[in-house]
N, C-alpha and C. Protein backbone atom coordinates (compact mmCIF):
# COMPACT_ATOMS: atom_id res chain seq x y z
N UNK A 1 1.78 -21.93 2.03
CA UNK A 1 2.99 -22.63 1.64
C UNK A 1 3.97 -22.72 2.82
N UNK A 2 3.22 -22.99 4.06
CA UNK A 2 4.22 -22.69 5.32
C UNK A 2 5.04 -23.97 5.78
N UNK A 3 4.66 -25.03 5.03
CA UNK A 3 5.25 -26.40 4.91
C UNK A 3 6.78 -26.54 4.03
N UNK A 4 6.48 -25.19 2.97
CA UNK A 4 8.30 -24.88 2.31
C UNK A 4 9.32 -25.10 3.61
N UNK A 5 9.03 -24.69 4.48
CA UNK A 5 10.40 -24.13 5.67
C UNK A 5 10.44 -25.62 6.55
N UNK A 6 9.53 -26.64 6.48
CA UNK A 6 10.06 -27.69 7.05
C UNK A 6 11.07 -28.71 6.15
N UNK A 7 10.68 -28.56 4.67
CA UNK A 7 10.86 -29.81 3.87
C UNK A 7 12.72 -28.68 2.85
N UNK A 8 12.86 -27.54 3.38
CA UNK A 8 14.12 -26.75 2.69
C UNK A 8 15.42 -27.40 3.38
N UNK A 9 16.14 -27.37 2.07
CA UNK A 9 17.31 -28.15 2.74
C UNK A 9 18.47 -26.87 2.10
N UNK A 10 19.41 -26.79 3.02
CA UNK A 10 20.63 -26.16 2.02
C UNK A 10 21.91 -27.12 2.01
N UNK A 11 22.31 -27.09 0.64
CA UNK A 11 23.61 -27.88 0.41
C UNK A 11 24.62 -27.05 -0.41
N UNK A 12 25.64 -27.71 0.06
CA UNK A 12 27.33 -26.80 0.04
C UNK A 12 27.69 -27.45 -1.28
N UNK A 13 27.55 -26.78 -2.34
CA UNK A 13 28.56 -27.71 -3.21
C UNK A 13 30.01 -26.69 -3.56
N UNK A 14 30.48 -27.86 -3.06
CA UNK A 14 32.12 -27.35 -2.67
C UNK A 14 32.45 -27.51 -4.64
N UNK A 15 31.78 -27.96 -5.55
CA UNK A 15 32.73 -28.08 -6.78
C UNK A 15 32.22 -26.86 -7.78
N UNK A 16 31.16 -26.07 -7.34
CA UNK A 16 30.55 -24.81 -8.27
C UNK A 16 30.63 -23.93 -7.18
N UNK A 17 31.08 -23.85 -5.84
CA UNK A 17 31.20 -23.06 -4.84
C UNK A 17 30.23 -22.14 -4.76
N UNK A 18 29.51 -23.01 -4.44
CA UNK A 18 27.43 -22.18 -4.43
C UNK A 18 26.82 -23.16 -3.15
N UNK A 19 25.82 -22.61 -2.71
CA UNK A 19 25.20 -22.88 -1.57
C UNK A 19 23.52 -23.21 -2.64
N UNK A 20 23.21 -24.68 -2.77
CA UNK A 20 21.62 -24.91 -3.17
C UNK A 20 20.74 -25.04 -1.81
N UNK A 21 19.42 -24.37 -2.20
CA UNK A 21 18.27 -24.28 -1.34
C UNK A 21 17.16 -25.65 -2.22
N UNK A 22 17.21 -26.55 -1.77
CA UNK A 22 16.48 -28.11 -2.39
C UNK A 22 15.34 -28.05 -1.59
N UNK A 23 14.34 -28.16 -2.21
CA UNK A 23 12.74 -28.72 -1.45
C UNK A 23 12.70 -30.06 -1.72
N UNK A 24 12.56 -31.07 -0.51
CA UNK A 24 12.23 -32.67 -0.46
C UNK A 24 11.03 -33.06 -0.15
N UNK A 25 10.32 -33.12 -1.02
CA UNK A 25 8.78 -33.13 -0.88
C UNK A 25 8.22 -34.79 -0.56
N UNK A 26 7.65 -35.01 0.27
CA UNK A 26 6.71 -36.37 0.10
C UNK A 26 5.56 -36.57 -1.11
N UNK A 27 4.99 -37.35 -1.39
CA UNK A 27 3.82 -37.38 -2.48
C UNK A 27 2.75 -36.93 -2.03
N UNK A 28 2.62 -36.86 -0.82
CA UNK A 28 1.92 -36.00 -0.35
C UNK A 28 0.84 -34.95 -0.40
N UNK A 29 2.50 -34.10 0.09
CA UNK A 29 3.04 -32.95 0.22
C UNK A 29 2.91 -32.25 -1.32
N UNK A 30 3.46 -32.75 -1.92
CA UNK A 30 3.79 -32.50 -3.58
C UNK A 30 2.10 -31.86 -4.07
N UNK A 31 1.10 -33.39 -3.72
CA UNK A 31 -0.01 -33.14 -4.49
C UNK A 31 -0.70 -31.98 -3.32
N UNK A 32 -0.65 -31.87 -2.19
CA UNK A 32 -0.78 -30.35 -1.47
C UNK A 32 -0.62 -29.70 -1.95
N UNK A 33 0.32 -29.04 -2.03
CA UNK A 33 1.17 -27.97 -2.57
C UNK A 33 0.40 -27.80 -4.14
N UNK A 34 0.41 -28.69 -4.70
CA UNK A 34 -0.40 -28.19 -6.88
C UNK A 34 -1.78 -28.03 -6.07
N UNK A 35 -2.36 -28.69 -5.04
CA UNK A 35 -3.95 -28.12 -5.20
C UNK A 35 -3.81 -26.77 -4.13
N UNK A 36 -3.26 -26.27 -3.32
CA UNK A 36 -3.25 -25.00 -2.92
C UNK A 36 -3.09 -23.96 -4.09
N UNK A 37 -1.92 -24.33 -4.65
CA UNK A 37 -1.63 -23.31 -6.13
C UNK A 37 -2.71 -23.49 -6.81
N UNK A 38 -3.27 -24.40 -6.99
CA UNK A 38 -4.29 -24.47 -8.38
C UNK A 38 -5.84 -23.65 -7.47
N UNK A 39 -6.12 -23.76 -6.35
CA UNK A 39 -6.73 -23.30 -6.14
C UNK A 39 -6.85 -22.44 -5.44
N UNK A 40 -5.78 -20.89 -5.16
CA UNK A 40 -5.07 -19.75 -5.47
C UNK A 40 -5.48 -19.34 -6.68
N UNK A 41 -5.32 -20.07 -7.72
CA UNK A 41 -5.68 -19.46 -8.84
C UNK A 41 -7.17 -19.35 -9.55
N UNK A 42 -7.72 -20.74 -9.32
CA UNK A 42 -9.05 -20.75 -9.89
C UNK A 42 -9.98 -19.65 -8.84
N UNK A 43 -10.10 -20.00 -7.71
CA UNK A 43 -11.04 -19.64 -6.79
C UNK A 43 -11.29 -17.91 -6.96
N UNK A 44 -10.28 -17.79 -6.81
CA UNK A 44 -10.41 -16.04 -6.64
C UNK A 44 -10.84 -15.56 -8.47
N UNK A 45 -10.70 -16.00 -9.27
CA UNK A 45 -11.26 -15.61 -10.72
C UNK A 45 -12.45 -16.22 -10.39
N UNK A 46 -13.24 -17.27 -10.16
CA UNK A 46 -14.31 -17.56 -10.14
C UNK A 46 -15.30 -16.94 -9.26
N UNK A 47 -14.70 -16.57 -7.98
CA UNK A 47 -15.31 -15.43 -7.13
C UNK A 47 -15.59 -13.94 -7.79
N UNK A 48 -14.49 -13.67 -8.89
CA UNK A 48 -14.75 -12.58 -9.50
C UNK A 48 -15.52 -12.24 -10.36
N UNK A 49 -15.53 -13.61 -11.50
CA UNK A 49 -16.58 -13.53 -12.46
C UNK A 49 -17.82 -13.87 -11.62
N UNK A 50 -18.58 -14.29 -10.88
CA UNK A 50 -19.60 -14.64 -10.27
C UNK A 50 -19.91 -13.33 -9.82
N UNK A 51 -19.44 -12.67 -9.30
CA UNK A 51 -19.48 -11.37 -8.65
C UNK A 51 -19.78 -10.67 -9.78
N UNK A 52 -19.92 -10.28 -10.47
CA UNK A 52 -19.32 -9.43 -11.33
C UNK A 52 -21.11 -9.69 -12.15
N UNK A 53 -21.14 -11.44 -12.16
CA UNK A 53 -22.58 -11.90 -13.23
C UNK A 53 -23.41 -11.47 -12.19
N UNK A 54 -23.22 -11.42 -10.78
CA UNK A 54 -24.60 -11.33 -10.20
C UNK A 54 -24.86 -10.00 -9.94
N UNK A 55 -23.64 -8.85 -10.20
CA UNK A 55 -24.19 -7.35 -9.84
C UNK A 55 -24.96 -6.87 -11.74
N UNK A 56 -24.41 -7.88 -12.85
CA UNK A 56 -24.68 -7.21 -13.77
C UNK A 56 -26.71 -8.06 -13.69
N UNK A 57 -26.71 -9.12 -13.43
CA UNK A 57 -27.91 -9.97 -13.38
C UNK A 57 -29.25 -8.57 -12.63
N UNK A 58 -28.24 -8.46 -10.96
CA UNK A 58 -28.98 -7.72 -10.25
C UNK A 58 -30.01 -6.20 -11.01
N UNK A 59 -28.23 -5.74 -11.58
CA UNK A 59 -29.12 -4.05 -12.20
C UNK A 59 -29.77 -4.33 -13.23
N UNK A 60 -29.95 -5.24 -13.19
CA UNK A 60 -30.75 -5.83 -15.14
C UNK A 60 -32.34 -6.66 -14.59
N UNK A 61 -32.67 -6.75 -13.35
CA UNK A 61 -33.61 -7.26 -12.57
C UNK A 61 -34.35 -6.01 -12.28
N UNK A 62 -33.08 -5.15 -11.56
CA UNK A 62 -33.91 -3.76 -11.01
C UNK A 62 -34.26 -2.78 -12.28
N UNK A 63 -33.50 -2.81 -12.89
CA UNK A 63 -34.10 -1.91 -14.58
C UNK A 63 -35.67 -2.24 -14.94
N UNK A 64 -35.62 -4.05 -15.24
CA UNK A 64 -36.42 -4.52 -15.57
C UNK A 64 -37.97 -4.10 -14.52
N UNK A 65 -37.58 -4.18 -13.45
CA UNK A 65 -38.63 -3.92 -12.40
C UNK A 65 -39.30 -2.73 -12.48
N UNK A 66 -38.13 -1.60 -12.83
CA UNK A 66 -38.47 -0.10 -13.17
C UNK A 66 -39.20 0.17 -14.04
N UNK A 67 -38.44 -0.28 -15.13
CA UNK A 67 -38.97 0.19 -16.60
C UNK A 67 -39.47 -1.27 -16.96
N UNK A 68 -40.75 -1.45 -17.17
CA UNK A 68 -41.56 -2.39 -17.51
C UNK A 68 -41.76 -2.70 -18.89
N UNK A 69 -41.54 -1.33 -19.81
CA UNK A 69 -41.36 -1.84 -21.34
C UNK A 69 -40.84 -2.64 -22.26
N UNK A 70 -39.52 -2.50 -21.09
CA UNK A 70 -38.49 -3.47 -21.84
C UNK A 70 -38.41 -4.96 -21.14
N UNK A 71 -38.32 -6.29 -22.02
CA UNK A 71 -38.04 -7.58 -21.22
C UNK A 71 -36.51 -7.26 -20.69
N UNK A 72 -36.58 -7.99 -19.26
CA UNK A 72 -35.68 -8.81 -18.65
C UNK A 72 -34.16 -8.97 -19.45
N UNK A 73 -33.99 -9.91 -20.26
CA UNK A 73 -33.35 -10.07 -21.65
C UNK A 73 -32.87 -8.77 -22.25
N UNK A 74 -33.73 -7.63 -22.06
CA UNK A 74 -33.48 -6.47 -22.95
C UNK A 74 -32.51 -5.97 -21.89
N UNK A 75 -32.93 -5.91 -21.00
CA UNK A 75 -31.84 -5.00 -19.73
C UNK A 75 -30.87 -5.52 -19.68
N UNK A 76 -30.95 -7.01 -19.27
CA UNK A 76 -29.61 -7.67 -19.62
C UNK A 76 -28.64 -7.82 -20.43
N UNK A 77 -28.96 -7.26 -21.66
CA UNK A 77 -27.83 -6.61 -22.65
C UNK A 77 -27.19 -5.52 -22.34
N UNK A 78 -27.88 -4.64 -22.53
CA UNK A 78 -27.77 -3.40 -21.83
C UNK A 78 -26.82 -3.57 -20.72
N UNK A 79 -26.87 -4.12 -19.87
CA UNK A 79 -26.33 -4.24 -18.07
C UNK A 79 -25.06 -4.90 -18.62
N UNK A 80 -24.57 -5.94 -19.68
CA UNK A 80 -23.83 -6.59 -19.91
C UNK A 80 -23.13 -5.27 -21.14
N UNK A 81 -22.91 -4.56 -21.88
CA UNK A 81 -22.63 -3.88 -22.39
C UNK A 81 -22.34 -2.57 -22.02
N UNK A 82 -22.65 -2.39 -21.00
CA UNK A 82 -22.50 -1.42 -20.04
C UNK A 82 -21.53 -1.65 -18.93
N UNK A 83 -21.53 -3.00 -18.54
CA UNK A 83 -20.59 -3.42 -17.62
C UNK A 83 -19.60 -4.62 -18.29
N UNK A 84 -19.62 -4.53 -19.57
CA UNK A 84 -18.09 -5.43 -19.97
C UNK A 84 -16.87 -5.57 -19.05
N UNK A 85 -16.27 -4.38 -18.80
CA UNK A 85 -14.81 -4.35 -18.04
C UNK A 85 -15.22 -5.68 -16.51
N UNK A 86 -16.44 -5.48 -16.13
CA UNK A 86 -16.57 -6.39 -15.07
C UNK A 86 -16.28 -8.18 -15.39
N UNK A 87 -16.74 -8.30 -16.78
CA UNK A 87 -16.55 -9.41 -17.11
C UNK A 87 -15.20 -10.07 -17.69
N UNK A 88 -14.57 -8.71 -18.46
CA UNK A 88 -13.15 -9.04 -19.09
C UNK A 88 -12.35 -9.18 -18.37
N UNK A 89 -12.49 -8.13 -17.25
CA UNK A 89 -11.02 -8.06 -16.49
C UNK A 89 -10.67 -8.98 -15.76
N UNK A 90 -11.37 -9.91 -15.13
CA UNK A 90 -11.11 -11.20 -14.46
C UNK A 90 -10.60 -12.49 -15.58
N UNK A 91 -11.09 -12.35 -16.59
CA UNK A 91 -10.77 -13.04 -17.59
C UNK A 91 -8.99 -12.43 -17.94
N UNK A 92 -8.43 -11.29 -18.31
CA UNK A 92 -7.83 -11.15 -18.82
C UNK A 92 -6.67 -11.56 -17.74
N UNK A 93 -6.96 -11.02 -16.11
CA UNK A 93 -6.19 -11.40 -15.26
C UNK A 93 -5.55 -12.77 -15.47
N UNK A 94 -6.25 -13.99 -15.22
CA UNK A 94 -6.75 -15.45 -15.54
C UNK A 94 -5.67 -15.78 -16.90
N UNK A 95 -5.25 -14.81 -17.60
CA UNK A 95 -4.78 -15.20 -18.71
C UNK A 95 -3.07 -14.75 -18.50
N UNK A 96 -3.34 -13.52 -17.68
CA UNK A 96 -1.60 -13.00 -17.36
C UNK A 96 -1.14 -13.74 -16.30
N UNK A 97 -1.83 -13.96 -15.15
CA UNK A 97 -1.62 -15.56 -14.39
C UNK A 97 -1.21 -16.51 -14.97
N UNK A 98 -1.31 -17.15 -16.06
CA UNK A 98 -0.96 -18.37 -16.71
C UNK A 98 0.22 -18.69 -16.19
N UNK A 99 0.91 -17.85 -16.82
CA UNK A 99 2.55 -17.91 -16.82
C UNK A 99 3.24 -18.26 -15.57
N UNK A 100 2.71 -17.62 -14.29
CA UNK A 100 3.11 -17.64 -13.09
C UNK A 100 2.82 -19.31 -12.50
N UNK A 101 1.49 -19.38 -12.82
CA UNK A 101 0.83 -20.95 -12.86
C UNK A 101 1.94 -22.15 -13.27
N UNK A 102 2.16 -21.71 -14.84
CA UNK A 102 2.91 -23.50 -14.97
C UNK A 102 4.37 -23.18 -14.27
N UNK A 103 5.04 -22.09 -14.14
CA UNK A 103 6.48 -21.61 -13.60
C UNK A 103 6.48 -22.58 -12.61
N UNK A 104 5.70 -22.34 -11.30
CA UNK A 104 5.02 -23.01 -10.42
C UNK A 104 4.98 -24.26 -10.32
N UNK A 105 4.37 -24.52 -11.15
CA UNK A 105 3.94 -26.20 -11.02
C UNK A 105 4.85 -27.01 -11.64
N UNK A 106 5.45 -26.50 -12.91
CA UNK A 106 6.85 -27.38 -13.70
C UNK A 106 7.83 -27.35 -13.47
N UNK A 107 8.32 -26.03 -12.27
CA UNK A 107 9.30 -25.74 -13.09
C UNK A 107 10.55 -26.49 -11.77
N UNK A 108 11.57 -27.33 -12.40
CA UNK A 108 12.77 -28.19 -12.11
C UNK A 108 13.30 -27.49 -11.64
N UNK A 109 14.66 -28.75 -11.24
CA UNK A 109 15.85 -28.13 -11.19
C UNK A 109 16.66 -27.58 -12.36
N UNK A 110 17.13 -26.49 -12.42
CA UNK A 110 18.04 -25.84 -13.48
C UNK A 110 18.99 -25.28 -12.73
N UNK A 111 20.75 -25.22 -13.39
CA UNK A 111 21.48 -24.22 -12.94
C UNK A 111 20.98 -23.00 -13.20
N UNK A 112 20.98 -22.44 -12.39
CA UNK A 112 20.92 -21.01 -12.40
C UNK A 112 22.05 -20.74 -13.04
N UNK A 113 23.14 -20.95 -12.61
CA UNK A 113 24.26 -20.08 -13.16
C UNK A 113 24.46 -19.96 -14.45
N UNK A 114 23.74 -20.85 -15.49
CA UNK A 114 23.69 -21.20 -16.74
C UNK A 114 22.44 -20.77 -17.50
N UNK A 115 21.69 -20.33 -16.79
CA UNK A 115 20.49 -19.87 -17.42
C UNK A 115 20.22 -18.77 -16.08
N UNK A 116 20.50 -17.76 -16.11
CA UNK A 116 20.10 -17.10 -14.74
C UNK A 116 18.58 -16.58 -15.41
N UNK A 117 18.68 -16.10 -16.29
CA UNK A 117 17.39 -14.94 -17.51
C UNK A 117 15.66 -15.71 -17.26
N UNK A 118 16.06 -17.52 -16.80
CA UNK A 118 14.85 -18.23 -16.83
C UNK A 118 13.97 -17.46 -15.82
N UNK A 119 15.39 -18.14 -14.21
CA UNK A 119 14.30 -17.56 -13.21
C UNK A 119 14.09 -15.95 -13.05
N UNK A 120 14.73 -14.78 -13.76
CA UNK A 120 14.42 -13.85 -13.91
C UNK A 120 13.20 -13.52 -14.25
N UNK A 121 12.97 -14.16 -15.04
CA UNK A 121 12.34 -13.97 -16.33
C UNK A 121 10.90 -14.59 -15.54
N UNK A 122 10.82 -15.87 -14.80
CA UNK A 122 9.41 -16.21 -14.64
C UNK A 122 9.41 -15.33 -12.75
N UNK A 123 9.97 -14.80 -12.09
CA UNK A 123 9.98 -14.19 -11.14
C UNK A 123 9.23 -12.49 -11.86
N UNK A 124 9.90 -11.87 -13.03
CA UNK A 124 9.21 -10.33 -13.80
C UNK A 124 7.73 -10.97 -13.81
N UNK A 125 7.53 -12.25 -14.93
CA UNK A 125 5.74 -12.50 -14.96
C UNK A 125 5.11 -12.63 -14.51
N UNK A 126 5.89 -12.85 -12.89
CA UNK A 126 4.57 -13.11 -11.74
C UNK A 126 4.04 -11.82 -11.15
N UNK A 127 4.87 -10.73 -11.55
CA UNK A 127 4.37 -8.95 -11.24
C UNK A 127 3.57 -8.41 -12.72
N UNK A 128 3.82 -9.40 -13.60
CA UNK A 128 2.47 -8.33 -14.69
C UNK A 128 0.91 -8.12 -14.27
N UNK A 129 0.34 -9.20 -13.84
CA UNK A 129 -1.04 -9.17 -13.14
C UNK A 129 -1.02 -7.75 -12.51
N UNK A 130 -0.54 -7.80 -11.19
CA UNK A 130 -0.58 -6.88 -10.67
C UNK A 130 -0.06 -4.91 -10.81
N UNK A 131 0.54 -5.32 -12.18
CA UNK A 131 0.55 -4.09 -12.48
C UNK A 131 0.35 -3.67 -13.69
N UNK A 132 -1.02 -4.67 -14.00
CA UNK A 132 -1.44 -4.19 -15.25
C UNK A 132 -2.89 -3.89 -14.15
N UNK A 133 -3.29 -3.63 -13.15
CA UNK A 133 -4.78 -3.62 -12.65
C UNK A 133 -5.19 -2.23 -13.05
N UNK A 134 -4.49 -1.13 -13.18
CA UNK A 134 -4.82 0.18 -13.51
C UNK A 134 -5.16 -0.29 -14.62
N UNK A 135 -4.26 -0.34 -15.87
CA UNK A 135 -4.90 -0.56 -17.19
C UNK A 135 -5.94 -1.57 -17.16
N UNK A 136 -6.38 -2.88 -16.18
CA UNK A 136 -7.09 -3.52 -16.94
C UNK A 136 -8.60 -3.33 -16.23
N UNK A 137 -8.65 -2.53 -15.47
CA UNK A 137 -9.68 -2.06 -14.85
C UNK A 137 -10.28 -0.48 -14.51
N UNK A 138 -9.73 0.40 -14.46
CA UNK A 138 -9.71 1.69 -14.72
C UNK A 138 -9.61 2.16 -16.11
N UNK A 139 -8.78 1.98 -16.50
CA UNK A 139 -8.60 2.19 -18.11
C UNK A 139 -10.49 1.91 -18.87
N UNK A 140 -10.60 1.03 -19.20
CA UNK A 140 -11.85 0.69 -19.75
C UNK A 140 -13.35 1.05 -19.36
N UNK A 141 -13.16 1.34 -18.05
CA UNK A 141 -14.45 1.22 -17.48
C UNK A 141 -14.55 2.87 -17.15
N UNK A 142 -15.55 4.04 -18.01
CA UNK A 142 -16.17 5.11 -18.22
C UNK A 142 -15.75 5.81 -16.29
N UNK A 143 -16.51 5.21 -15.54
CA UNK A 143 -16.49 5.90 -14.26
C UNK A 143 -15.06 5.93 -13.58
N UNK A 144 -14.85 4.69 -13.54
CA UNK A 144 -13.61 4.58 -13.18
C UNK A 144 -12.42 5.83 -13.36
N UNK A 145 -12.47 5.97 -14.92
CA UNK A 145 -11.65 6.60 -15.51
C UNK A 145 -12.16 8.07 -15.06
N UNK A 146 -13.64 8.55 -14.94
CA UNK A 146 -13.90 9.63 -14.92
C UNK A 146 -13.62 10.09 -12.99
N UNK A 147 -13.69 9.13 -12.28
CA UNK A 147 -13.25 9.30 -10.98
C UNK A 147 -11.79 10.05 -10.94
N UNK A 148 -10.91 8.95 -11.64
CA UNK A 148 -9.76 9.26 -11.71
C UNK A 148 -8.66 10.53 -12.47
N UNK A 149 -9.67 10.52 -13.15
CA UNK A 149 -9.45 11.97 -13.60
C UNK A 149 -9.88 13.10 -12.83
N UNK A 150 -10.98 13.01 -12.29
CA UNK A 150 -11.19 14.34 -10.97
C UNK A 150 -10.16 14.14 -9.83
N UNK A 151 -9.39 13.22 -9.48
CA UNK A 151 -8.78 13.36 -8.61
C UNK A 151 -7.43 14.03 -9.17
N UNK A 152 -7.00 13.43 -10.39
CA UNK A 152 -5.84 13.73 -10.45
C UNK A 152 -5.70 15.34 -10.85
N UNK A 153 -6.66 16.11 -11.16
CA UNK A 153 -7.03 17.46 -11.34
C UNK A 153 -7.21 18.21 -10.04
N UNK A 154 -7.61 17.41 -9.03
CA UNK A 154 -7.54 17.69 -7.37
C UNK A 154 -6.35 17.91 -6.65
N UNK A 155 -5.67 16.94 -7.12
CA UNK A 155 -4.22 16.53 -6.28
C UNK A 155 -3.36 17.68 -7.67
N UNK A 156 -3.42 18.04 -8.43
CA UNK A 156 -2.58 19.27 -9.29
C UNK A 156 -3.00 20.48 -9.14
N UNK A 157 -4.09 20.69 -8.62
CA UNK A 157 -4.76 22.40 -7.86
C UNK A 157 -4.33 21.98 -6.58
N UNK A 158 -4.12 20.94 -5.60
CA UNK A 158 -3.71 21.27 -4.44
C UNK A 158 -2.26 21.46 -4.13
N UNK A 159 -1.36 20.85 -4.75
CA UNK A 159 -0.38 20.71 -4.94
C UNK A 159 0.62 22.16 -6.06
N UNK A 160 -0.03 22.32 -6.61
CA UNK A 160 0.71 23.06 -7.92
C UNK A 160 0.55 24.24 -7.53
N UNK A 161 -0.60 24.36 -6.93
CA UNK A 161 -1.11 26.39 -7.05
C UNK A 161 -0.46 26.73 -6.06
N UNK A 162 0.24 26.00 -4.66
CA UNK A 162 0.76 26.61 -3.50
C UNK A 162 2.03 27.55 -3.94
């Protein structure tokens, strides 16, 4: 978005005695700018779920290879039921993104001074993603959680017993 700092304008309005920061976009520029954002957003969820189908595909290949009793199909349940959180959590991300998405792409001119709570308000939703990643990925997923629990039992015997 390093094209913001050519096209920023600031103007004095001497009658609300406020200083506006205006972006003057070309058509361009405009349709730049929605396909960088739009694809900010898609790319990296689609990298994730792909990732995610080809490690569960993989251990469901190597099972299958191992244990010969069971079909292909059979492991692959298994591998997919076993590794849910891999599949949800990119999904659920994808969904707390939303918000940040249309803010982004719709959102006008408004006084601030008359609605300050808007841009508050879509500036808080663009930090839920990122601090829901403990809950939406540790939380659910067995190892994860069991990692994290040996540490935090590590770091309270190293810390506590001194």
């Amino acid at each position: 978005m390093s094209h913001e700092f050519i096209y920023r304008g600031l103007f004095d309005d001497y009658e609300e005695q406020r200083v506006w920061c205006v972006f003057h976009y070309s058509e361009s520029i405009q349709r730049y700018s929605t396909a960088i954002q739009r694809f900010h957003f898609i790319v990296p969820f689609l990298m994730n779920l792909f990732s995610a189908v080809c490690i569960i595909c993989t251990l469901a290949r190597r099972r299958a290879a191992i244990q010969s009793r069971q079909r292909y199909a059979q492991h692959l349940l298994v591998q997919l039921k076993k590794n849910k959180q891999l599949i949800v959590s990119p999904i659920v991300l994808v969904i707390l993104s939303i918000p940040r998405l249309l803010i982004t792409l719709f959102s006008g001119c408004v006084k601030v001074s008359r609605s300050p709570w808007l841009y508050l308000l879509g500036y808080l939703v663009s930090f839920i993603p990122p601090a829901l990643v403990f809950i939406i990925f540790v939380l659910p997923s067995t190892m994860y959680k069991k990692v994290f629990t040996t540490m935090i039992m590590r770091w309270r015997r190293r810390f506590f017993r001194q």
